[in-house]
N, C-alpha and C. Protein backbone atom coordinates (compact mmCIF):
# COMPACT_ATOMS: atom_id res chain seq x y z
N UNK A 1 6.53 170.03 184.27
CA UNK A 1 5.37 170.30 183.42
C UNK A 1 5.53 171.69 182.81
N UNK A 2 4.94 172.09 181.35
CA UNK A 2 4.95 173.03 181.14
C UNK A 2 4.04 173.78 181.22
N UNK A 3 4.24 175.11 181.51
CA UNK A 3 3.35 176.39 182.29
C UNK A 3 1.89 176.08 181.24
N UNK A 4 0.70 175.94 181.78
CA UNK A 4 -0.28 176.20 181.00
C UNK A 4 -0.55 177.10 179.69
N UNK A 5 -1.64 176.80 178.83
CA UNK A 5 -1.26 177.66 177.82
C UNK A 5 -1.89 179.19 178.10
N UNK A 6 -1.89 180.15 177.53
CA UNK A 6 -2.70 181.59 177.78
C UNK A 6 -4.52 181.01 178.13
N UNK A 7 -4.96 182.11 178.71
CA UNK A 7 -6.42 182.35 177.52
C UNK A 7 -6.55 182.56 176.63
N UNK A 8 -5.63 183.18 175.72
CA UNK A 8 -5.32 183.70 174.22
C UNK A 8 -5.48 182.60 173.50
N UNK A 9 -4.37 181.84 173.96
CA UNK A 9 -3.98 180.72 173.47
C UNK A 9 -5.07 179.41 173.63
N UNK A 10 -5.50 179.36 174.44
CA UNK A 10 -6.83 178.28 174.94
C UNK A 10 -7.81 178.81 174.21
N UNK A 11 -8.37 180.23 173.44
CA UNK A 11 -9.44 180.37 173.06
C UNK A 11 -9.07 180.32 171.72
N UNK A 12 -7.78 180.43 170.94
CA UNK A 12 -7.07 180.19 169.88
C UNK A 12 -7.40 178.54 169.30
N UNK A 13 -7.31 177.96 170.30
CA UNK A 13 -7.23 176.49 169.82
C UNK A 13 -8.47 176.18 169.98
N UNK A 14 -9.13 176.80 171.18
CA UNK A 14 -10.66 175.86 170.42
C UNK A 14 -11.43 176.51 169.69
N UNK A 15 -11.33 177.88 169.19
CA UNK A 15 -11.90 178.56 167.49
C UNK A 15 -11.38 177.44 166.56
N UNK A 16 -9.82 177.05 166.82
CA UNK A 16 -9.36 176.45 165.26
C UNK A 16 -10.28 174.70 165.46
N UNK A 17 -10.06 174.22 166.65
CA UNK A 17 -10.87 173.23 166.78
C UNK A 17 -12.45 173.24 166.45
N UNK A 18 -13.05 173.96 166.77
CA UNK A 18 -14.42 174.57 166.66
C UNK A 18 -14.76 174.55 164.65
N UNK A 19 -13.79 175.00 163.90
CA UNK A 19 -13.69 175.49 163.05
C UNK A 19 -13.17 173.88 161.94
N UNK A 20 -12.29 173.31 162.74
CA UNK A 20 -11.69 171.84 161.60
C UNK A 20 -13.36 170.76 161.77
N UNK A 21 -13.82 170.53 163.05
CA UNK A 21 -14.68 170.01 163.10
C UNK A 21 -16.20 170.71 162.31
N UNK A 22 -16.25 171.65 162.62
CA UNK A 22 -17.40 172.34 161.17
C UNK A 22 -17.05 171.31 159.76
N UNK A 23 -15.61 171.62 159.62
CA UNK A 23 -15.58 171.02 158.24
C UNK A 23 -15.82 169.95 158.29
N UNK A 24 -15.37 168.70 159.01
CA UNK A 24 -15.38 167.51 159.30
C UNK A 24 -16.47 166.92 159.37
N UNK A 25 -17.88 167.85 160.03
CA UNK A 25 -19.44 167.60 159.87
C UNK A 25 -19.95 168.18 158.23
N UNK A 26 -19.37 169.06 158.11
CA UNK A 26 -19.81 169.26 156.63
C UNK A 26 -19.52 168.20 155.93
N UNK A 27 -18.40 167.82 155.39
CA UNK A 27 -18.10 166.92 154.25
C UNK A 27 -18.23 165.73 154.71
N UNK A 28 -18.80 165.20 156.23
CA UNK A 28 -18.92 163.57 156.50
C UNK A 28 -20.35 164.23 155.80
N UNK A 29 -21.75 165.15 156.06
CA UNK A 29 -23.03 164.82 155.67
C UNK A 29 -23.15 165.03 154.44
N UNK A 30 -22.21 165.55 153.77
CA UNK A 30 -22.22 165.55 152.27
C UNK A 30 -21.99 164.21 151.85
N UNK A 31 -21.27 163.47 152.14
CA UNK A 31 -21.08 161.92 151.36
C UNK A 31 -21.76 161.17 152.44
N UNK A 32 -22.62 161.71 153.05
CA UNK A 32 -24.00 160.91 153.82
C UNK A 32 -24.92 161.36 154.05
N UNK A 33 -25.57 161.73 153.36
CA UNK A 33 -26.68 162.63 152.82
C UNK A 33 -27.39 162.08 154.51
N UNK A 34 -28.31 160.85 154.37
CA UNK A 34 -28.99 160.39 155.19
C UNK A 34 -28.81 160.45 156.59
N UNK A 35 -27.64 160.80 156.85
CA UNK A 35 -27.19 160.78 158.30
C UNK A 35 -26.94 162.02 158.48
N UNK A 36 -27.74 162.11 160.03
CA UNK A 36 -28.04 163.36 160.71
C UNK A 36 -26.79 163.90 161.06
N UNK A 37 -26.88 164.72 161.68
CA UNK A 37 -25.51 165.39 162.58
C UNK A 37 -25.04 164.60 164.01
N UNK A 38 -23.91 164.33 164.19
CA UNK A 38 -23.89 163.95 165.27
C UNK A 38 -23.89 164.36 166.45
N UNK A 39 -24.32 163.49 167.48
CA UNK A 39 -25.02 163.63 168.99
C UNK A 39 -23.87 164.87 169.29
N UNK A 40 -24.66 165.27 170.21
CA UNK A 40 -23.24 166.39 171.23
C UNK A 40 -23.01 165.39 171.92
N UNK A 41 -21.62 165.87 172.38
CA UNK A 41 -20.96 165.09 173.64
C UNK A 41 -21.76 165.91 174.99
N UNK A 42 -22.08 164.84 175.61
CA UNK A 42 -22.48 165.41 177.11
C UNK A 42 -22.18 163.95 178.09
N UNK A 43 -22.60 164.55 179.13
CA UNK A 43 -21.64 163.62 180.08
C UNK A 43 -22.34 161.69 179.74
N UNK A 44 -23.74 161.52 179.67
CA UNK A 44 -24.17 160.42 178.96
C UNK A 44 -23.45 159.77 178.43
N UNK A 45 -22.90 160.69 177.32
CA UNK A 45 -22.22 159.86 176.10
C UNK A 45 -20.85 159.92 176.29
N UNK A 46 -20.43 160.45 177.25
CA UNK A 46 -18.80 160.38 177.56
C UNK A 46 -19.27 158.62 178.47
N UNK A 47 -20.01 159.05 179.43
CA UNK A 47 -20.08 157.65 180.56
C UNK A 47 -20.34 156.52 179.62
N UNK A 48 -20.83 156.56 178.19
CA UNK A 48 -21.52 155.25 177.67
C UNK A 48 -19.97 154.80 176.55
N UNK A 49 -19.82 155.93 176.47
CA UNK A 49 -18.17 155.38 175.53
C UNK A 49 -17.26 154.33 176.82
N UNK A 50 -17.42 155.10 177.25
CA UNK A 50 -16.45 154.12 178.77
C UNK A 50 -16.72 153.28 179.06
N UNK A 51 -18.34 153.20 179.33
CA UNK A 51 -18.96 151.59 179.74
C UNK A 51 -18.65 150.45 178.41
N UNK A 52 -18.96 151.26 177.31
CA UNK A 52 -18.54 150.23 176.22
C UNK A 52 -17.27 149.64 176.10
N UNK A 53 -16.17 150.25 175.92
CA UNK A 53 -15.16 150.24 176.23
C UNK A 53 -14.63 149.04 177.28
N UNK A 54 -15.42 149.15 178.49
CA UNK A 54 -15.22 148.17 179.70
C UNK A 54 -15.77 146.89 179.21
N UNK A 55 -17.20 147.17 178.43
CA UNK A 55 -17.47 145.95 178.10
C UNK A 55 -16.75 145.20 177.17
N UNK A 56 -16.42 145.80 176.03
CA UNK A 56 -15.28 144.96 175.18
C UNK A 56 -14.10 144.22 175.67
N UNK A 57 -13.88 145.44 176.76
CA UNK A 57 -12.00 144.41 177.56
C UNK A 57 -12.74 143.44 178.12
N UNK A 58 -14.14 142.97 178.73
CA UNK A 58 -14.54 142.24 179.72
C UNK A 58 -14.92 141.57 179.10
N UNK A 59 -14.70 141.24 177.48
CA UNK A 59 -15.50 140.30 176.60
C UNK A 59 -16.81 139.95 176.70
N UNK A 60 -17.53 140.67 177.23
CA UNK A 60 -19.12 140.75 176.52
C UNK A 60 -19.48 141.21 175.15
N UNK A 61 -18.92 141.77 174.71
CA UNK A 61 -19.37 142.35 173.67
C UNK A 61 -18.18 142.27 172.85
N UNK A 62 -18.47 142.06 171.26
CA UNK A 62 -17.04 142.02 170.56
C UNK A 62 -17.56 143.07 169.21
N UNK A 63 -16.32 143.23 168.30
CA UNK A 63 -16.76 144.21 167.01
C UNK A 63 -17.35 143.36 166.32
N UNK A 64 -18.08 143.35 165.09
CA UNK A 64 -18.71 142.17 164.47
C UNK A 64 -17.88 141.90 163.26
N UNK A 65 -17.87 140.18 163.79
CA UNK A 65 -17.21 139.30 163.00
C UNK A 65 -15.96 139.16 164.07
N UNK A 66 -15.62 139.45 165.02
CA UNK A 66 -14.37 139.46 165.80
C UNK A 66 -15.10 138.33 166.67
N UNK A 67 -13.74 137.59 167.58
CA UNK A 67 -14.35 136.70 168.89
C UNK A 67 -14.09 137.80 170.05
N UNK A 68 -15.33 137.38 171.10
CA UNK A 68 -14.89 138.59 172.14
C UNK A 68 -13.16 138.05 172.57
N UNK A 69 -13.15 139.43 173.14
CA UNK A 69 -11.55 138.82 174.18
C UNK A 69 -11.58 139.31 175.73
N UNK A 70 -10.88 139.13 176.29
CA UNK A 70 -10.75 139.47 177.81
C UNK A 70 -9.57 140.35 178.06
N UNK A 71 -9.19 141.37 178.49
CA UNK A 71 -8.29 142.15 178.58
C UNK A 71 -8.42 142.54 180.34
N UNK A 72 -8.41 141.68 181.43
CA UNK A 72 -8.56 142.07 182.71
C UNK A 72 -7.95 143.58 182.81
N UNK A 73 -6.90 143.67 183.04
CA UNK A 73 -6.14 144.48 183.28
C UNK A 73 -6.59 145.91 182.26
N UNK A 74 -7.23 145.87 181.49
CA UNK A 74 -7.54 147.37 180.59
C UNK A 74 -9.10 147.25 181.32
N UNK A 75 -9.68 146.39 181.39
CA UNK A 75 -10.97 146.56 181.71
C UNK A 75 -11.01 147.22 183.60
N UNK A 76 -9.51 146.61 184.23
CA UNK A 76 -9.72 147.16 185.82
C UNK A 76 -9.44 149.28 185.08
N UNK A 77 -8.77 149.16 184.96
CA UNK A 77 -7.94 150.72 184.77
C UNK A 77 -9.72 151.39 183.50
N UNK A 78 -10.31 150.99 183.18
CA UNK A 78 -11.30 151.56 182.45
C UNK A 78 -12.15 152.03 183.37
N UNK A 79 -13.17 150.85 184.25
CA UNK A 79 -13.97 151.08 185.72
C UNK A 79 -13.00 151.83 186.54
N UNK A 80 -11.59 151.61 186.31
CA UNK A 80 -11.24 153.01 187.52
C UNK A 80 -11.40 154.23 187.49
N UNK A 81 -10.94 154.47 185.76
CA UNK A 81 -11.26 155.88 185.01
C UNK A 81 -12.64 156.17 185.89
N UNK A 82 -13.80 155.35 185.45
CA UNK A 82 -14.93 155.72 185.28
C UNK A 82 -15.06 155.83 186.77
N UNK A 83 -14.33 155.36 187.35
CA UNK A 83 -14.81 155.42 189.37
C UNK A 83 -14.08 156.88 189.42
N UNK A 84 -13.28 157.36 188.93
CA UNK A 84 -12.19 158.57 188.74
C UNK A 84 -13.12 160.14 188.81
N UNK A 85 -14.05 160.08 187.12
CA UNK A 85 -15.26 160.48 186.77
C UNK A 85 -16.07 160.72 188.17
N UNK A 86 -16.89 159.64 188.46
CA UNK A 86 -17.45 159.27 189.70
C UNK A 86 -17.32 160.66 190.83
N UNK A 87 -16.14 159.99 191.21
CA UNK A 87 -15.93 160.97 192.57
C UNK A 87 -15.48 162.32 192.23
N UNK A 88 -14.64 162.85 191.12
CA UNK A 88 -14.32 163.94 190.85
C UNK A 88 -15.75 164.88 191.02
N UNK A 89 -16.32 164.27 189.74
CA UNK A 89 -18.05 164.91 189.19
C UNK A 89 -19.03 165.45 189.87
N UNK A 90 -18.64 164.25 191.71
CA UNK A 90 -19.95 164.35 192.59
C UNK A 90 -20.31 165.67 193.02
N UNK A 91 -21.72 165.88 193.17
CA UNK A 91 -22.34 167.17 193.34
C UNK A 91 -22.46 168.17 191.90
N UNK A 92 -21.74 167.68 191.04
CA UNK A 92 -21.93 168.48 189.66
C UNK A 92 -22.98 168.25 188.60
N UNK A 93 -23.52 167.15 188.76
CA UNK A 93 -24.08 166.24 187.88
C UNK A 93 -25.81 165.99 188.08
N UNK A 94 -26.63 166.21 187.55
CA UNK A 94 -28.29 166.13 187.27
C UNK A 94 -28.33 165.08 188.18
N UNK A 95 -29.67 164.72 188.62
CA UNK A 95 -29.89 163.57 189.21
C UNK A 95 -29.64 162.33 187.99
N UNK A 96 -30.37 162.85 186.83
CA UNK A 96 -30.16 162.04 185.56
C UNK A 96 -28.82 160.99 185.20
N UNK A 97 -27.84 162.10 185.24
CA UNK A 97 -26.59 161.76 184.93
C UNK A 97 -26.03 161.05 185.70
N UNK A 98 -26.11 161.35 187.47
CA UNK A 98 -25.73 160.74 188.62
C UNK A 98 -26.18 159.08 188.52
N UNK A 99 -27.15 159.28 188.15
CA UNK A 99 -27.96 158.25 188.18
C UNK A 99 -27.42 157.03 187.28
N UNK A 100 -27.07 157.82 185.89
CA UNK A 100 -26.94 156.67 184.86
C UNK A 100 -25.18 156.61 185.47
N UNK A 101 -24.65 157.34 185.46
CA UNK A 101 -22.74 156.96 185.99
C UNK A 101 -22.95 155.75 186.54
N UNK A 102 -23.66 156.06 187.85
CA UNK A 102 -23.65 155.21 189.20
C UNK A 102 -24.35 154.11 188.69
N UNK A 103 -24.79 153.52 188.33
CA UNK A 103 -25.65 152.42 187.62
C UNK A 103 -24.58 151.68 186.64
N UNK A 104 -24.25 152.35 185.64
CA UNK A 104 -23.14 151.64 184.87
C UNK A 104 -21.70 151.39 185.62
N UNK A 105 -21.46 152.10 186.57
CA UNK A 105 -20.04 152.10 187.17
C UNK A 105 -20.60 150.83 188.01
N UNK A 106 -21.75 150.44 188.88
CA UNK A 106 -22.31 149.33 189.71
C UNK A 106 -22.18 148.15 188.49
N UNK A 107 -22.80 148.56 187.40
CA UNK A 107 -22.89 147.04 186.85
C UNK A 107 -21.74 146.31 185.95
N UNK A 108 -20.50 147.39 185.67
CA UNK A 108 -19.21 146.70 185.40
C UNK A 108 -18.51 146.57 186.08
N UNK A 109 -18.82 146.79 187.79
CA UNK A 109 -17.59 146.30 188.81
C UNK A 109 -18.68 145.21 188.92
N UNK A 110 -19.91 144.56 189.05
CA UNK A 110 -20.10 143.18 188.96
C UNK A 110 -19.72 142.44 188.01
N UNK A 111 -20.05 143.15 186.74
CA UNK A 111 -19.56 142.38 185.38
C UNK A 111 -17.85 141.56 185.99
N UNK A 112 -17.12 142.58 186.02
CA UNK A 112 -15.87 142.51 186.33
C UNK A 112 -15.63 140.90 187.34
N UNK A 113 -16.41 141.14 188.60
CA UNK A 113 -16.28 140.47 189.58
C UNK A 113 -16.67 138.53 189.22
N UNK A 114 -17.62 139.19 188.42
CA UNK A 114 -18.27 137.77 187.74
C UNK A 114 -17.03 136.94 186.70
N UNK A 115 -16.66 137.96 185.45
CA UNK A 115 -15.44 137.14 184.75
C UNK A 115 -14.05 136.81 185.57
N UNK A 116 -13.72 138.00 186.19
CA UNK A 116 -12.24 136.84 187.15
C UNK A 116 -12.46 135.87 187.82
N UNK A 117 -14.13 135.86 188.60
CA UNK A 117 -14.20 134.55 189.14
C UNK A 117 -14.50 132.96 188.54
N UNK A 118 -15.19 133.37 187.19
CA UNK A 118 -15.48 132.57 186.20
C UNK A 118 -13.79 132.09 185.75
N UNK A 119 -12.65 133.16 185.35
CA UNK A 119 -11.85 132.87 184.79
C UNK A 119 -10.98 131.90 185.55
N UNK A 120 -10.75 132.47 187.19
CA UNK A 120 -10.62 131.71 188.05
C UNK A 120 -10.46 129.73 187.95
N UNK A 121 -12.29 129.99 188.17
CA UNK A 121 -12.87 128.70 188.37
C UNK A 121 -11.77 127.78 186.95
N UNK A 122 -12.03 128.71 186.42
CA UNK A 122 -11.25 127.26 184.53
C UNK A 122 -10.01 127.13 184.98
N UNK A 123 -9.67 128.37 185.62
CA UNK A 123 -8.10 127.74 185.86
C UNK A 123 -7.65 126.36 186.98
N UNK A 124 -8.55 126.81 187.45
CA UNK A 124 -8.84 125.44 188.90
C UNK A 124 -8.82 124.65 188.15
N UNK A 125 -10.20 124.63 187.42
CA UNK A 125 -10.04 123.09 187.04
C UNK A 125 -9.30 122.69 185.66
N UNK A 126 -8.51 123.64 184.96
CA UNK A 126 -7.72 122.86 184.39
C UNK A 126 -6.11 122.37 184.94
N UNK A 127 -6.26 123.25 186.01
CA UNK A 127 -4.89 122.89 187.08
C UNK A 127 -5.53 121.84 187.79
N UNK A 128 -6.82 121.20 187.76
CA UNK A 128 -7.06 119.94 188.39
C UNK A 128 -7.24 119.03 187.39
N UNK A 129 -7.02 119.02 186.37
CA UNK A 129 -7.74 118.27 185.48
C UNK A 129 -5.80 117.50 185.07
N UNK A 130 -4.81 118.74 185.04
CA UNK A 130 -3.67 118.39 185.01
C UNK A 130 -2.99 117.47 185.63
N UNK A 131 -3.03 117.14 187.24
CA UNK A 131 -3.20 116.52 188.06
C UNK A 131 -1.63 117.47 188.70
N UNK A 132 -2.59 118.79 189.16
CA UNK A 132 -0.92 119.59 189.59
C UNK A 132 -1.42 119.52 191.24
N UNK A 133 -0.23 119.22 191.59
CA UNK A 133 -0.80 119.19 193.21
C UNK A 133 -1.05 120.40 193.96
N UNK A 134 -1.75 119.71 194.82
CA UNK A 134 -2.56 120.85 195.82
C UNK A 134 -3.83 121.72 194.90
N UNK A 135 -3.99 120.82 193.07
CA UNK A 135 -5.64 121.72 192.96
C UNK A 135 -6.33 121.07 193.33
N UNK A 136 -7.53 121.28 193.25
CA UNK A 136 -9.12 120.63 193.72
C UNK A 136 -9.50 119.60 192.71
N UNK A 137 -9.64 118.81 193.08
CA UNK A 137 -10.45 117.46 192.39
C UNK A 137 -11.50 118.29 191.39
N UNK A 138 -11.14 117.55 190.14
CA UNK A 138 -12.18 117.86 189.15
C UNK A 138 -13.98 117.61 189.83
N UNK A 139 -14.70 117.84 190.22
CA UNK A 139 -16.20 117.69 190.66
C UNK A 139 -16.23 118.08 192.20
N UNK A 140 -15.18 118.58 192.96
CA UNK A 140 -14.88 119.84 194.02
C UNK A 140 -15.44 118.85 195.07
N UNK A 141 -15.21 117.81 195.01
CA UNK A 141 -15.74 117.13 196.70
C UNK A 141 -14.69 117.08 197.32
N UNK A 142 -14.27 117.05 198.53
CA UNK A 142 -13.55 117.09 199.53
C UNK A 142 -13.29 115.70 199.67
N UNK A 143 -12.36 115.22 200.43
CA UNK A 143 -12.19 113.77 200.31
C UNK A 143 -11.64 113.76 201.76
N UNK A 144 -12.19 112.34 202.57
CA UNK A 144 -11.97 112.77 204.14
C UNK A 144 -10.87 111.36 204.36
């Protein structure tokens, strides 16, 4: 890895950063008169980019005019990020903030839990419907 940058250098880059984004809010509200300035980033809106994010790989939610999709594997590594967040954060964070993490991080590891088992189930039964041995009878009765 290479040696970190200065303080010089760290306060260098976020003046020039500080400074491209000025412009970047200037000339987006100039050719959008109507639209306000945008939100600050605070931890809320970092946790709600992520949850969204999870929800798209988990196909709840799609862009409009798109079909949702399922991306298991980006949606596990997203809730991990956000479990990552989680434990790093603890003790740093408002009751507020604690509150909303832990709430959204709870309801996309169910989300989660719900589509692999759903995805699961189709695979059963189209591996039963195939007639591949050893799946489960299409209507899951046991046969004695």
């Amino acid at each position: 890895m290479p040696p970190p940058p200065t303080a010089e250098e760290s306060e260098q880059s976020r003046a020039a950063y500080a400074a491209t984004t000025d412009r970047l809010d200037t000339a987006f509200r100039a050719a959008n008169p109507a639209a306000g300035a945008p939100p600050p980033i605070n931890m809320e809106r970092v946790v709600q980019s992520i949850y969204m994010n999870a929800l798209l790989q988990l196909g709840a939610v799609a862009p409009e005019g798109r079909q949702p999709r399922v991306d298991l594997m980006g949606a596990r590594q997203t809730i991990d990020m956000l479990g990552v967040i989680a434990e790093k954060s603890k003790g740093n964070l408002t009751p507020e903030e604690d509150r909303f993490l832990s709430s959204g991080l709870f309801e996309l590891r169910m989300m989660f839990l719900e589509v692999t088992q759903m995805l699961a189930r189709q695979a059963a039964d189209k591996a039963g419907e195939a007639g591949m041995p050893g799946a489960p009878k299409p209507g899951g009765g046991i046969i004695k």
